[in-house]
N, C-alpha and C. Protein backbone atom coordinates (compact mmCIF):
# COMPACT_ATOMS: atom_id res chain seq x y z
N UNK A 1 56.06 106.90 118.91
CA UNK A 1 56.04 108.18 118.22
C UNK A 1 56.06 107.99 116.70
N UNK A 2 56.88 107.05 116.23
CA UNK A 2 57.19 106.48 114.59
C UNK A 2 55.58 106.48 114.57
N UNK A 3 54.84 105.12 114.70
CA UNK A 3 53.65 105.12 114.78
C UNK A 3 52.39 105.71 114.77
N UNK A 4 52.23 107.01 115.46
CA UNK A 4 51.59 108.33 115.92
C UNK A 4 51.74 108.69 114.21
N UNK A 5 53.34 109.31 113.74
CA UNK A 5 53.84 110.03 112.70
C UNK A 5 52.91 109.79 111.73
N UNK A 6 53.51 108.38 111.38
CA UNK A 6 52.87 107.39 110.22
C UNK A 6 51.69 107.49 110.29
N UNK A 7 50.77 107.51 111.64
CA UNK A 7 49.13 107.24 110.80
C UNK A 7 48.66 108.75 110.33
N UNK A 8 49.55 109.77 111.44
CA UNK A 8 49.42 111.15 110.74
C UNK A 8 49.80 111.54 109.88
N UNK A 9 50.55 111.06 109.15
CA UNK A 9 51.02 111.34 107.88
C UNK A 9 50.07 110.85 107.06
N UNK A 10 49.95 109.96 106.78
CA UNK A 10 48.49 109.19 106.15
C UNK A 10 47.19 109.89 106.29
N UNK A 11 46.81 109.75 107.32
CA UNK A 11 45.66 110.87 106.81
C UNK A 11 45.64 112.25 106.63
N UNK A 12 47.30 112.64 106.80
CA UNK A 12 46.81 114.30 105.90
C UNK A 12 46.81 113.82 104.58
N UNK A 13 47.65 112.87 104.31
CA UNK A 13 47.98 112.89 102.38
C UNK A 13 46.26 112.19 102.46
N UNK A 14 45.70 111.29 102.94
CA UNK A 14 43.93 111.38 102.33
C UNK A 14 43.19 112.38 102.50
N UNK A 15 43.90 113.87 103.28
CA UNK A 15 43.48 114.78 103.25
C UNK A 15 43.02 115.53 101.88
N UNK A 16 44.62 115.18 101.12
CA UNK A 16 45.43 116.11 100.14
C UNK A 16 44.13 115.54 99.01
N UNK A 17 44.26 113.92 99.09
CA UNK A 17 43.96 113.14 98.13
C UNK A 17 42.36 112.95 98.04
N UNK A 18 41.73 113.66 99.00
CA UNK A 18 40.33 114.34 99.10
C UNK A 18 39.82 114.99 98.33
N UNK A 19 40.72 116.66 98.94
CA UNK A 19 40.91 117.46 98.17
C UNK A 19 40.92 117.75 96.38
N UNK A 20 41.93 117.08 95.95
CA UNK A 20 42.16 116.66 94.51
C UNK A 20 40.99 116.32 94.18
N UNK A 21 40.70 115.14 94.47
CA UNK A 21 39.50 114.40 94.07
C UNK A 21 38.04 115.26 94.21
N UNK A 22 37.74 116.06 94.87
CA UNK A 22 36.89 116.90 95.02
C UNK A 22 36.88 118.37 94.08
N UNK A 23 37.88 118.51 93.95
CA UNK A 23 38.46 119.55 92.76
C UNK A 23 38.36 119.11 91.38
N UNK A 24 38.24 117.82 90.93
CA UNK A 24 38.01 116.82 90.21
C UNK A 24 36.70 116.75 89.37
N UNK A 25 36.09 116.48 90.99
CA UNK A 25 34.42 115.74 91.00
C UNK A 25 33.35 116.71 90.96
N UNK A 26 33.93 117.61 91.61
CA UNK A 26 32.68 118.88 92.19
C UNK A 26 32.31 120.01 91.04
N UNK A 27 30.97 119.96 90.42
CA UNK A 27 31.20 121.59 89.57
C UNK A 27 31.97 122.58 90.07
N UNK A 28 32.11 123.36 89.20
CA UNK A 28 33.13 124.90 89.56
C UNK A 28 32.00 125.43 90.10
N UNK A 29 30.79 125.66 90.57
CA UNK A 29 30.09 126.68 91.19
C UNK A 29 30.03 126.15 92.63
N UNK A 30 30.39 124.62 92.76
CA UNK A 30 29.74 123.94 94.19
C UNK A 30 30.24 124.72 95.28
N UNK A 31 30.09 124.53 96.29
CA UNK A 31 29.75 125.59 97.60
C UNK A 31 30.49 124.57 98.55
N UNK A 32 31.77 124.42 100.01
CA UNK A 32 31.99 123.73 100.61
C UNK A 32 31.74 123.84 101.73
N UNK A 33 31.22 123.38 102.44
CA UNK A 33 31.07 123.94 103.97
C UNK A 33 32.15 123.97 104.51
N UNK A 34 32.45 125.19 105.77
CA UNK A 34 33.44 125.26 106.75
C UNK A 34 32.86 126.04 107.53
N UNK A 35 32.70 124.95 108.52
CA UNK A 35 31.84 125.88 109.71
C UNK A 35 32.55 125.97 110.89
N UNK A 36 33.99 126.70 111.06
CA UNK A 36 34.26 127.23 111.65
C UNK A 36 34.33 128.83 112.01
N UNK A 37 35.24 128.76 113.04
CA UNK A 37 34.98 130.43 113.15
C UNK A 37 33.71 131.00 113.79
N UNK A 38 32.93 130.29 114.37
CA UNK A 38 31.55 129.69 115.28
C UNK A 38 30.82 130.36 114.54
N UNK A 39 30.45 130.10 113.06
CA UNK A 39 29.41 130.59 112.45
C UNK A 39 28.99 129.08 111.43
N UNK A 40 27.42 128.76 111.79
CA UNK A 40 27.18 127.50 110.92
C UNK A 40 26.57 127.97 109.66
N UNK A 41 26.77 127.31 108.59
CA UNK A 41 26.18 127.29 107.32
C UNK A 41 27.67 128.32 106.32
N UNK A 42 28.94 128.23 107.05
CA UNK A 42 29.78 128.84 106.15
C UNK A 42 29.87 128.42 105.21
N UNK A 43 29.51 128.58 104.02
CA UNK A 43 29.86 127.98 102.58
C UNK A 43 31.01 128.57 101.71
N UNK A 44 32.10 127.99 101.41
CA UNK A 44 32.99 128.71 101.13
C UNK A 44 33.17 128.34 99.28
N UNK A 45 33.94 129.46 98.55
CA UNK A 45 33.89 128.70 97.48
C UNK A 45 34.54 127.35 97.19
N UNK A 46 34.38 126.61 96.24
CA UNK A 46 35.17 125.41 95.55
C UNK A 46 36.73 125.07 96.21
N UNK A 47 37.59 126.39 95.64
CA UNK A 47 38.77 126.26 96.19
C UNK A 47 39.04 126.41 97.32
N UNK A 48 38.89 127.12 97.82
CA UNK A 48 38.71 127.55 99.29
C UNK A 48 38.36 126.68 100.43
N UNK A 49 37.46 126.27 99.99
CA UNK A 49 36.88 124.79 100.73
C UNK A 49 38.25 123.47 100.51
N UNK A 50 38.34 123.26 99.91
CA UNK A 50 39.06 122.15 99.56
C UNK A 50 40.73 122.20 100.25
N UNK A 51 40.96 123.32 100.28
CA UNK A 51 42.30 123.61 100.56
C UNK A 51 42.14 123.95 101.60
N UNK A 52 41.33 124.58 102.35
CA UNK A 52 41.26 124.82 103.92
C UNK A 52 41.38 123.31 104.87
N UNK A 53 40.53 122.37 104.21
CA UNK A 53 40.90 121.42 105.47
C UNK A 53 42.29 120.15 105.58
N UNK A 54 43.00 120.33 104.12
CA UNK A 54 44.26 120.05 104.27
C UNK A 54 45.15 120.65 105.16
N UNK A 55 45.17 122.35 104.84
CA UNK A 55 46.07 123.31 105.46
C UNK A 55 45.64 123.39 107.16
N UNK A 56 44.55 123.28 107.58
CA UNK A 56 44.18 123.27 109.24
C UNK A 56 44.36 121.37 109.48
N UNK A 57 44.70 120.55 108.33
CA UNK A 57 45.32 119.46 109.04
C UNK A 57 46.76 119.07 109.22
N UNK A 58 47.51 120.23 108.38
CA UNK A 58 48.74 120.10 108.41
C UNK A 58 49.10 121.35 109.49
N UNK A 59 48.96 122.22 109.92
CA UNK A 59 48.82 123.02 110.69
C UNK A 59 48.77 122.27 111.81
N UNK A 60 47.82 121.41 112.44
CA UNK A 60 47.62 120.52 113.74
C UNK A 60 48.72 119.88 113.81
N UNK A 61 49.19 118.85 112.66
CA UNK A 61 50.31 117.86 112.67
C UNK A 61 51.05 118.74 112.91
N UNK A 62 51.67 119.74 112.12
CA UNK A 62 52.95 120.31 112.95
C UNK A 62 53.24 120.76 114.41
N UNK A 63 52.09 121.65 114.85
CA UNK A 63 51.49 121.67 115.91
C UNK A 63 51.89 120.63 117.46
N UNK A 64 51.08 119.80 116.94
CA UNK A 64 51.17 118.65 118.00
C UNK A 64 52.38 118.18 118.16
N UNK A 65 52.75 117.80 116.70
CA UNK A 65 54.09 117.70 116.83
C UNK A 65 55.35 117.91 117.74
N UNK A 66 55.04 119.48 117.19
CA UNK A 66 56.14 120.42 118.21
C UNK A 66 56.16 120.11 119.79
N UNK A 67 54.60 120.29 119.93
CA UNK A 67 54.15 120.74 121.39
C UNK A 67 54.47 119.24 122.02
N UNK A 68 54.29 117.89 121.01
CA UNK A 68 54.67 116.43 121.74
C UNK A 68 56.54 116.11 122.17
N UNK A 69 56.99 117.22 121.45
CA UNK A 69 58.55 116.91 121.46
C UNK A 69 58.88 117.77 122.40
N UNK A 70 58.31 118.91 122.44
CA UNK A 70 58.78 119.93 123.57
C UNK A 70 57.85 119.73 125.09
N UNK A 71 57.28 119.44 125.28
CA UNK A 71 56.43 119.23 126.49
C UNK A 71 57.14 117.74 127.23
N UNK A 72 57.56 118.36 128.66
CA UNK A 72 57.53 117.18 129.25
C UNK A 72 57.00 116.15 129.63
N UNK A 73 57.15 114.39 129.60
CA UNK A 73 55.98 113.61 130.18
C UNK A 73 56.26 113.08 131.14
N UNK A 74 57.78 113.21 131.39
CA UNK A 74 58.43 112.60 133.15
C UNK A 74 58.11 111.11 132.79
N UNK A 75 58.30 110.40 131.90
CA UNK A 75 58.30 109.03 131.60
C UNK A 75 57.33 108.49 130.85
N UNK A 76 55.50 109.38 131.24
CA UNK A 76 54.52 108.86 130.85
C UNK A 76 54.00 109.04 129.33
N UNK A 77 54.37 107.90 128.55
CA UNK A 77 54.58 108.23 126.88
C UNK A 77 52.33 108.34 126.70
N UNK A 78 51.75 107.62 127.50
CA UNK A 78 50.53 107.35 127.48
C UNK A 78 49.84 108.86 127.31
N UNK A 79 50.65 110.01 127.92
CA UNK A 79 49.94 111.10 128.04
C UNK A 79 50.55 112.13 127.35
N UNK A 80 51.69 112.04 125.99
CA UNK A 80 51.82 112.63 125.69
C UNK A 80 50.72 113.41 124.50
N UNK A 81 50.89 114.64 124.09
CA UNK A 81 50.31 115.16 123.54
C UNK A 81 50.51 114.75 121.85
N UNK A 82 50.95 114.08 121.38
CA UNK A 82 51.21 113.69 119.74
C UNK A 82 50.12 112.37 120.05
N UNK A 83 49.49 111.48 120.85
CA UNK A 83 48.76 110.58 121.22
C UNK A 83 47.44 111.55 119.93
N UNK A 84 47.34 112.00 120.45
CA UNK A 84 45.94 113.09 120.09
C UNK A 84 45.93 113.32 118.80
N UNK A 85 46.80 113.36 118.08
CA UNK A 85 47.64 113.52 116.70
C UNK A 85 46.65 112.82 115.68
N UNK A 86 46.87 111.63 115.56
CA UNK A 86 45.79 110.37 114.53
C UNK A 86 43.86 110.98 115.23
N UNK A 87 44.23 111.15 116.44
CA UNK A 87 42.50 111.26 116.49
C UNK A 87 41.85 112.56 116.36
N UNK A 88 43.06 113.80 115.97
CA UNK A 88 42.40 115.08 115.56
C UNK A 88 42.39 115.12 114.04
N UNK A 89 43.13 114.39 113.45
CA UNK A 89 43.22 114.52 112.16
C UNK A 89 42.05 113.08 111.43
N UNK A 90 41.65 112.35 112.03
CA UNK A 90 40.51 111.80 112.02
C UNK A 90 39.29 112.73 112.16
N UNK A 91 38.82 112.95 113.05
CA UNK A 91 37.99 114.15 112.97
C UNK A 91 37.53 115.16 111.51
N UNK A 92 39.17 115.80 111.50
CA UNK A 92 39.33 116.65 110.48
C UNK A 92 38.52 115.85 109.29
N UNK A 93 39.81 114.43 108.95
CA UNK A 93 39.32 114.05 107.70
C UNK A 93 37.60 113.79 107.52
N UNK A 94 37.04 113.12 108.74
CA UNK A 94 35.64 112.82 108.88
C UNK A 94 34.72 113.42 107.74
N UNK A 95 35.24 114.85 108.50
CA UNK A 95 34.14 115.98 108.67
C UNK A 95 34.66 116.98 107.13
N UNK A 96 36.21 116.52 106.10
CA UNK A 96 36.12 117.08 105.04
C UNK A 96 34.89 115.94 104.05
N UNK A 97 35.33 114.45 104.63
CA UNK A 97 34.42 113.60 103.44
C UNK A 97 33.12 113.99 103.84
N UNK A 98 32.50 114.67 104.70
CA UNK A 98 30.99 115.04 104.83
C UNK A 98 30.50 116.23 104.50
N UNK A 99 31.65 117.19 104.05
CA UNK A 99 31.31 118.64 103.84
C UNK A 99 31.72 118.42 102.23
N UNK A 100 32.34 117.65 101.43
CA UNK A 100 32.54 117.24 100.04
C UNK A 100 31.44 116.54 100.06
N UNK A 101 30.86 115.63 100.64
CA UNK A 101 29.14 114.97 100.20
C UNK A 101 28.20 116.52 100.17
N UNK A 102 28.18 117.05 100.87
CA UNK A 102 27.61 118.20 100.96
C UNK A 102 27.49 119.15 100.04
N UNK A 103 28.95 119.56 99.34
CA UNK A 103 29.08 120.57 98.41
C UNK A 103 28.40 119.47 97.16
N UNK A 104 28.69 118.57 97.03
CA UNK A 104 28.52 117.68 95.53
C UNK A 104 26.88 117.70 95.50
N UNK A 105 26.08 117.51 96.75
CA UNK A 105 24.40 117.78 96.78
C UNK A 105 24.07 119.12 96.60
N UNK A 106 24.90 119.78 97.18
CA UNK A 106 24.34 121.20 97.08
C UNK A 106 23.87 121.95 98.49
N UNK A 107 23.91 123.01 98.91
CA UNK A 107 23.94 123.77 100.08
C UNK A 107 22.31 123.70 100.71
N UNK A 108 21.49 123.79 99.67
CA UNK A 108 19.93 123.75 99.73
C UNK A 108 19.50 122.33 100.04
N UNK A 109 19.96 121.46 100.08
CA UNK A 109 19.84 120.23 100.31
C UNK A 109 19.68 119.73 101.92
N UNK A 110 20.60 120.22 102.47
CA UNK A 110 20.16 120.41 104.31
C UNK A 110 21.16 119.11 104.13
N UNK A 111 21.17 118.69 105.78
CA UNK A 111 22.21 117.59 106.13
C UNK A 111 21.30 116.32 105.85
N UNK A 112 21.75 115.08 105.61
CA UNK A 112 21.12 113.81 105.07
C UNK A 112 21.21 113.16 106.59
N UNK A 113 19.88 112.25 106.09
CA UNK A 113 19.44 111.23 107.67
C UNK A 113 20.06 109.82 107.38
């Protein structure tokens, strides 16, 4: 569980440290994708973008968290639910460093091959 914590902790703060850096790097007009909410091509503004995928990765960590401490496993640590923890917040981070390549090209640019 220490383990689980630690790599989740780590990649929200490269979440955070994304973020920053993209707030940094990006003109004030750039556009971020967030294509949730099952609508594709959401472009959100600058801030908005940047701070959304910290806050829906700290949101999960707590989340899982909870639900890994309170959910029974009857012994089996293999199937608890904080397992899932490092590989949703992987995801997350993935898909902020590809929607920050995105905003920095520009929205008109389409996805790269």
């Amino acid at each position: 569980m220490v383990t689980v914590l630690a790599i989740g902790g780590a990649e929200l703060l490269a979440m955070i440290v994304l973020s920053v850096w993209g707030a940094v790097k990006l003109p004030p007009e750039a556009r971020v994708p967030v294509h949730w909410g099952g609508r594709w091509g959401n472009f959100q503004t600058k801030r908005a973008g940047l701070i959304a995928y910290p806050v829906v990765g700290a949101f999960l960590f707590v989340f899982l968290v909870v639900v890994g401490l309170t959910v029974p496993t009857h012994g089996n640590k293999a199937l608890t639910p904080t397992i899932f923890l490092p590989i949703v917040l992987c995801i997350i981070l993935l898909t902020q460093v590809r929607a920050i390549d995105q905003a920095r090209r520009g929205p008109e640019a389409g996805p790269s091959r």
